[in-house]
N, C-alpha and C. Protein backbone atom coordinates (compact mmCIF):
# COMPACT_ATOMS: atom_id res chain seq x y z
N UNK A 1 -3.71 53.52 30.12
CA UNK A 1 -3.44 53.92 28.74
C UNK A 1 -2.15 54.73 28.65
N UNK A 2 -1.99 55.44 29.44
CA UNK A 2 -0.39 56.30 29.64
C UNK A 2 0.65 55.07 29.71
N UNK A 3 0.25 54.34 30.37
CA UNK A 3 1.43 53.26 30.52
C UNK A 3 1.61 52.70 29.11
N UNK A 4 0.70 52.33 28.56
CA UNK A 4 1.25 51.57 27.07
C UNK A 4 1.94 52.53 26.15
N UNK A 5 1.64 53.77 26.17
CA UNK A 5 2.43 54.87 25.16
C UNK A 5 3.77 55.01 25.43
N UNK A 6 3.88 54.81 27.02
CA UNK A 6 5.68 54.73 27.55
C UNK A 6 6.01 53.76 27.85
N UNK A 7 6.01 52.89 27.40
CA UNK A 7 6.20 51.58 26.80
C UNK A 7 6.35 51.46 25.30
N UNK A 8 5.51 51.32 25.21
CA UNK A 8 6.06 51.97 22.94
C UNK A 8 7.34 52.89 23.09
N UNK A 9 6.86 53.84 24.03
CA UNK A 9 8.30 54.97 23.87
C UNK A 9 9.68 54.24 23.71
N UNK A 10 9.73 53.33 25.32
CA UNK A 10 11.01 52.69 25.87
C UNK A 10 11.65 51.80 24.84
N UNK A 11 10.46 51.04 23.87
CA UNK A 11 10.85 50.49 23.15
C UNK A 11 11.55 50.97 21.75
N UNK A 12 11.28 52.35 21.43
CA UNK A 12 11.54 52.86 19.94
C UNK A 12 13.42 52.96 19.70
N UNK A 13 14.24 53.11 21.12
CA UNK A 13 15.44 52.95 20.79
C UNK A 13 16.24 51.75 20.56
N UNK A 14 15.81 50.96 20.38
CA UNK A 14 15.76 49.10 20.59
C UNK A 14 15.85 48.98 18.75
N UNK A 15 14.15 49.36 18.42
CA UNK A 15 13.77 49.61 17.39
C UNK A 15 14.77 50.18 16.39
N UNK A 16 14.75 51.22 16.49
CA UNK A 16 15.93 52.33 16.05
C UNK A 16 17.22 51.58 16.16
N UNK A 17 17.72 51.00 16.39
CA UNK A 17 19.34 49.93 17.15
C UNK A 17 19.10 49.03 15.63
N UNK A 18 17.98 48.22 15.75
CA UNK A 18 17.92 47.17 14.95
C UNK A 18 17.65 47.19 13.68
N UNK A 19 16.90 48.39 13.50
CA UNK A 19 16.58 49.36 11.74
C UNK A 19 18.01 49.26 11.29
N UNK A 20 18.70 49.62 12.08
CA UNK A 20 20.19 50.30 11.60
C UNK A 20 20.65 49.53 11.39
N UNK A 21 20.92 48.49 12.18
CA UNK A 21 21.75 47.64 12.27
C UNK A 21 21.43 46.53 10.52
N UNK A 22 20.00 46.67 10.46
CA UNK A 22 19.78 45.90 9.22
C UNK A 22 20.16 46.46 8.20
N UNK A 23 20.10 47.97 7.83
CA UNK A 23 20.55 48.86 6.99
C UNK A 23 21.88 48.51 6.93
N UNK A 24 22.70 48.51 8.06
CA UNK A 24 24.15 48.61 7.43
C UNK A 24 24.46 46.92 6.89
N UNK A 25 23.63 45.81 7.28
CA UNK A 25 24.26 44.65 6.94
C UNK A 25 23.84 44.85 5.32
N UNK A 26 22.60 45.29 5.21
CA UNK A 26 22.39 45.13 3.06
C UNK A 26 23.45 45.90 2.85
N UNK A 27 23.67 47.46 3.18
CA UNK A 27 24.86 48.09 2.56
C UNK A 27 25.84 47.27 2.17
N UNK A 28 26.60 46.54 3.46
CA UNK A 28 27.66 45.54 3.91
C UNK A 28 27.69 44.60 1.91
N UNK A 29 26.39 43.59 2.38
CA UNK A 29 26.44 42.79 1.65
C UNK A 29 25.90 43.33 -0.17
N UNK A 30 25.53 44.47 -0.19
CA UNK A 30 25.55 44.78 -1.67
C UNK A 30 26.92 45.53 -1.93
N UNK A 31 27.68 45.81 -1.15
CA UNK A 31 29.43 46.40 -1.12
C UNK A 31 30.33 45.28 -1.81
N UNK A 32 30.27 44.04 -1.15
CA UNK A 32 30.58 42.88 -1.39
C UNK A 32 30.42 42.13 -2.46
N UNK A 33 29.01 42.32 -2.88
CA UNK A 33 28.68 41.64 -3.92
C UNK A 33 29.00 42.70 -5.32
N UNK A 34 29.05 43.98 -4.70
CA UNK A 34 29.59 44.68 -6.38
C UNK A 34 31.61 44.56 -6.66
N UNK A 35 31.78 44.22 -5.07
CA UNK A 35 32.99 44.22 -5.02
C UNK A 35 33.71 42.98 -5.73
N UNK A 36 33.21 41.60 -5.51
CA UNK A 36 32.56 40.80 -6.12
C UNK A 36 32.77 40.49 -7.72
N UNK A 37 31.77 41.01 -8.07
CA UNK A 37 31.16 41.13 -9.51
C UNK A 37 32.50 42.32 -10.23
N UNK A 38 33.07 43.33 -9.28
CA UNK A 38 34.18 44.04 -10.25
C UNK A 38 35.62 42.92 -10.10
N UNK A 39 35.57 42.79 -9.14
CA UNK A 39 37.16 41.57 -9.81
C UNK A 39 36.79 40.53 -10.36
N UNK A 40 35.95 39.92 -10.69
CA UNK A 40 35.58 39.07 -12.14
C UNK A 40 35.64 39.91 -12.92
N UNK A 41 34.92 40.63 -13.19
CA UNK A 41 35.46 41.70 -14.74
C UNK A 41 36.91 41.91 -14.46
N UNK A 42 37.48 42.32 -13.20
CA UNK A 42 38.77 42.84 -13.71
C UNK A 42 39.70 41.72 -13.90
N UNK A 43 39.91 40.17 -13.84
CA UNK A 43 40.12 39.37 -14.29
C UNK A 43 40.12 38.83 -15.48
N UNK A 44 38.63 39.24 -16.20
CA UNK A 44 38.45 38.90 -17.28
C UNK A 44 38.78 39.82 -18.33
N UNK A 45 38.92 41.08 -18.06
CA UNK A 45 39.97 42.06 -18.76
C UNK A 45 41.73 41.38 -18.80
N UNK A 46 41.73 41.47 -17.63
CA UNK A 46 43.41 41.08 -17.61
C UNK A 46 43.81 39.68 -18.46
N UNK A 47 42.76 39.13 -18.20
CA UNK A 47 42.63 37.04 -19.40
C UNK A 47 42.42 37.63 -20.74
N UNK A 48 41.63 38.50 -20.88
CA UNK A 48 41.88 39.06 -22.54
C UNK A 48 43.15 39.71 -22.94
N UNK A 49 43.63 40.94 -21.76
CA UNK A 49 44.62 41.85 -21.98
C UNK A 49 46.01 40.04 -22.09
N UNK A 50 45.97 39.94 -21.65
CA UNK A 50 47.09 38.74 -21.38
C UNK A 50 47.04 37.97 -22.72
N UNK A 51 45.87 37.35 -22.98
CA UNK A 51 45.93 36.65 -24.28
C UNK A 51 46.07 37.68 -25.82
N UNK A 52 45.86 38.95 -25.95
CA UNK A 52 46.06 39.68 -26.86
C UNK A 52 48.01 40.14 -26.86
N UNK A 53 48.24 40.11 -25.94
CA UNK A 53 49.71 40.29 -25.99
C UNK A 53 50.22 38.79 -26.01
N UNK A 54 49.64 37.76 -25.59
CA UNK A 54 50.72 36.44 -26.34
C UNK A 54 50.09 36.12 -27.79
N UNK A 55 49.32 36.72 -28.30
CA UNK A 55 49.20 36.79 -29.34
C UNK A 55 49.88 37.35 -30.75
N UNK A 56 50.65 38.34 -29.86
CA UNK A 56 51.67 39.36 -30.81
C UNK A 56 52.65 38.90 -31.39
N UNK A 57 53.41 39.43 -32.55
CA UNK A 57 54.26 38.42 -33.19
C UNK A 57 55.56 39.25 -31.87
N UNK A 58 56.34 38.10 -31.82
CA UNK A 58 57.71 38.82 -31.31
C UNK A 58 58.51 40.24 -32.26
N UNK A 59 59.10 40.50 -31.22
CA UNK A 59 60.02 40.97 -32.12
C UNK A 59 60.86 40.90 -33.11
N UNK A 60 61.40 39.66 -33.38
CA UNK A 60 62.10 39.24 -33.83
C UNK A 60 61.32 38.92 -35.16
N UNK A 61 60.85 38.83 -35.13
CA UNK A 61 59.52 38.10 -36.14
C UNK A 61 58.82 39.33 -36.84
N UNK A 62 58.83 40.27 -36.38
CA UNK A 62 57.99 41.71 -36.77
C UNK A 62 59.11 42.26 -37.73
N UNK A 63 60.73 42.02 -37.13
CA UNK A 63 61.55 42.41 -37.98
C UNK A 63 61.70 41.17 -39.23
N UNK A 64 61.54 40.31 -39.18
CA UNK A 64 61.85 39.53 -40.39
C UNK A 64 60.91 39.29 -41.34
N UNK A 65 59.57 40.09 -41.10
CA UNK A 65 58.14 40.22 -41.90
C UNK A 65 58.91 41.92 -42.84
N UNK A 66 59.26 42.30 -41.76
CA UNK A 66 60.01 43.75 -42.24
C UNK A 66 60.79 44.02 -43.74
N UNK A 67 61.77 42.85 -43.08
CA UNK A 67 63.10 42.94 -44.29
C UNK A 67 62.42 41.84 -45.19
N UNK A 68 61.56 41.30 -45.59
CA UNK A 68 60.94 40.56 -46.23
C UNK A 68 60.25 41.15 -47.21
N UNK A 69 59.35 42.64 -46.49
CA UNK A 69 58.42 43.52 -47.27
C UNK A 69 59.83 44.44 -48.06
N UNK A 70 60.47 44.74 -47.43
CA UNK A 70 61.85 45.10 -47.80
C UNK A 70 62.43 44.62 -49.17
N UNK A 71 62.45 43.23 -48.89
CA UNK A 71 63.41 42.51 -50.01
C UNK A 71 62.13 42.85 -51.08
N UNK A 72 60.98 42.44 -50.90
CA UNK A 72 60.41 42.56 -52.33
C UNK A 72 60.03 43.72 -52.87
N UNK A 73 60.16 44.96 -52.11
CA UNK A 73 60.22 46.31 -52.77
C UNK A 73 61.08 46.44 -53.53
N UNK A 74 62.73 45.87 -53.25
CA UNK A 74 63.50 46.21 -53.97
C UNK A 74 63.42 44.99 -54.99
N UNK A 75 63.07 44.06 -54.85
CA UNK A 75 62.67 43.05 -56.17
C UNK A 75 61.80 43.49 -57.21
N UNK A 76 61.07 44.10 -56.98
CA UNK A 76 59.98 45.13 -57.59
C UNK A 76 60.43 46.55 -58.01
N UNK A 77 61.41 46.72 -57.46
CA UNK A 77 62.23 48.06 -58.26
C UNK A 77 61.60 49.33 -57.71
N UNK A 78 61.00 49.12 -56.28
CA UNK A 78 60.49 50.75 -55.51
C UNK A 78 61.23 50.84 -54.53
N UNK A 79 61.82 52.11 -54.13
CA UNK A 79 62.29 52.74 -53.37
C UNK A 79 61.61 52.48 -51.80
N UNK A 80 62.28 52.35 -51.00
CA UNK A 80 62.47 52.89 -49.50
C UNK A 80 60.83 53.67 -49.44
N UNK A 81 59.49 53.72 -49.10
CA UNK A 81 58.71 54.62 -48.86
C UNK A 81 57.71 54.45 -50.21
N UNK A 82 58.15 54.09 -51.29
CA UNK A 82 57.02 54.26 -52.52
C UNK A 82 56.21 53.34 -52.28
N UNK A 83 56.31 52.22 -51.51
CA UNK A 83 54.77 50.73 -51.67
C UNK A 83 54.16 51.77 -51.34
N UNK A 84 53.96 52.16 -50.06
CA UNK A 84 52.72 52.89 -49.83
C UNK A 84 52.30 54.11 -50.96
N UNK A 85 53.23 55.04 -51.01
CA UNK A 85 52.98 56.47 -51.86
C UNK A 85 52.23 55.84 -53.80
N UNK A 86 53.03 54.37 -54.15
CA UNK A 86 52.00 53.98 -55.06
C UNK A 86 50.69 53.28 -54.84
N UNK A 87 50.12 52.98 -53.42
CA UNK A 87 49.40 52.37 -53.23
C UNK A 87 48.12 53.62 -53.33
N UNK A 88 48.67 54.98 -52.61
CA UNK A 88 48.05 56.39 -52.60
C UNK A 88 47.62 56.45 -54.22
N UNK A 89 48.58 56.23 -54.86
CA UNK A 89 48.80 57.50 -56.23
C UNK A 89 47.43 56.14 -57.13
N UNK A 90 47.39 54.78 -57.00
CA UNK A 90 46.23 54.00 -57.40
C UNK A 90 45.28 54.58 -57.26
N UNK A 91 44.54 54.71 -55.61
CA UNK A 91 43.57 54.85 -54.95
C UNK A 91 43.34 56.32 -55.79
N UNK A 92 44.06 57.07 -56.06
CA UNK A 92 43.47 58.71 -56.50
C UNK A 92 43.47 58.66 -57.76
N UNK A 93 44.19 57.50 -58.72
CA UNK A 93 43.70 57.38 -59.72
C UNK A 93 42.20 56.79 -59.96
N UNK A 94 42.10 55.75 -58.91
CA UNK A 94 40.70 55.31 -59.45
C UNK A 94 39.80 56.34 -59.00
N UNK A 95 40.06 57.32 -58.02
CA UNK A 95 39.03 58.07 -57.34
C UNK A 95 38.78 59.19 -58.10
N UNK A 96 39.66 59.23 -59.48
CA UNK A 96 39.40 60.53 -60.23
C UNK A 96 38.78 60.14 -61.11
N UNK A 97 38.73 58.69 -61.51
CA UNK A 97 38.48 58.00 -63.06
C UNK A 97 37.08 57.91 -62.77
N UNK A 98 36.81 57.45 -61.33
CA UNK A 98 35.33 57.40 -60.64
C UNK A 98 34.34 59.01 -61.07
N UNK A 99 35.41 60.16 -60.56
CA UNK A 99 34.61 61.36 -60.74
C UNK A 99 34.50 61.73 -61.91
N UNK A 100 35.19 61.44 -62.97
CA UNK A 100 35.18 61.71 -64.34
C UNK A 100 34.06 61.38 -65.12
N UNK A 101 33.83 59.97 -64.37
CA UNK A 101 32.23 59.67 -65.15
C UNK A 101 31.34 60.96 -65.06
C-alpha cells in the first residue's frame, strides 16, 4: 500500500506538466480567436471609415454649392451672414406667436 501512494506521488509532476500545458493552449487559442474577431471589426470600421470619406463632396464642389448659396443671397437681396440670422429671427417669431397664445 506505501508503494501505490509513491507512485501517485511520482506521477503528480507529469500531471501538473500536462494541466499546464492544456491551460496555456485554450489561453493560446482564445488570444487568437479574439485577436481574430478584433481585425474583422477593425476592417469593417476602416470599409465604413473609407466609404464615408468617398462619399464626401470634393472640394471643389463644396465651393461651388458655396458661391451658388452665395449668388442667391444676393439675388434675394441679403447680406453676407443674414440667410441664417433671418432663418433665427422666423424661428423666434413663431416661438413667440406660439407663447402668446
Amino acid at each position: 500500500f506505501i508503494h501505490m501512494h509513491h507512485l501517485i506521488n511520482e506521477y503528480r509532476p507529469h500531471q501538473a506538466r500536462e494541466t499546464l500545458r492544456v491551460m496555456l493552449m485554450v489561453q493560446k487559442r482564445r488570444r487568437v480567436q479574439f485577436t481574430n474577431k478584433f481585425k474583422d471589426q477593425l476592417d469593417k470600421v476602416k470599409n465604413i471609415i473609407q466609404e464615408a470619406l468617398d462619399s464626401l463632396p470634393q472640394p471643389q464642389e463644396a465651393m461651388e454649392v458655396d458661391e451658388n448659396k452665395a449668388e442667391a443671397d444676393k439675388a434675394s437681396g441679403l447680406k453676407e451672414g443674414d440667410s441664417e440670422a433671418g432663418t433665427v429671427s422666423n424661428m423666434d417669431r413663431i416661438m413667440c406667436d406660439f407663447v402668446d397664445m
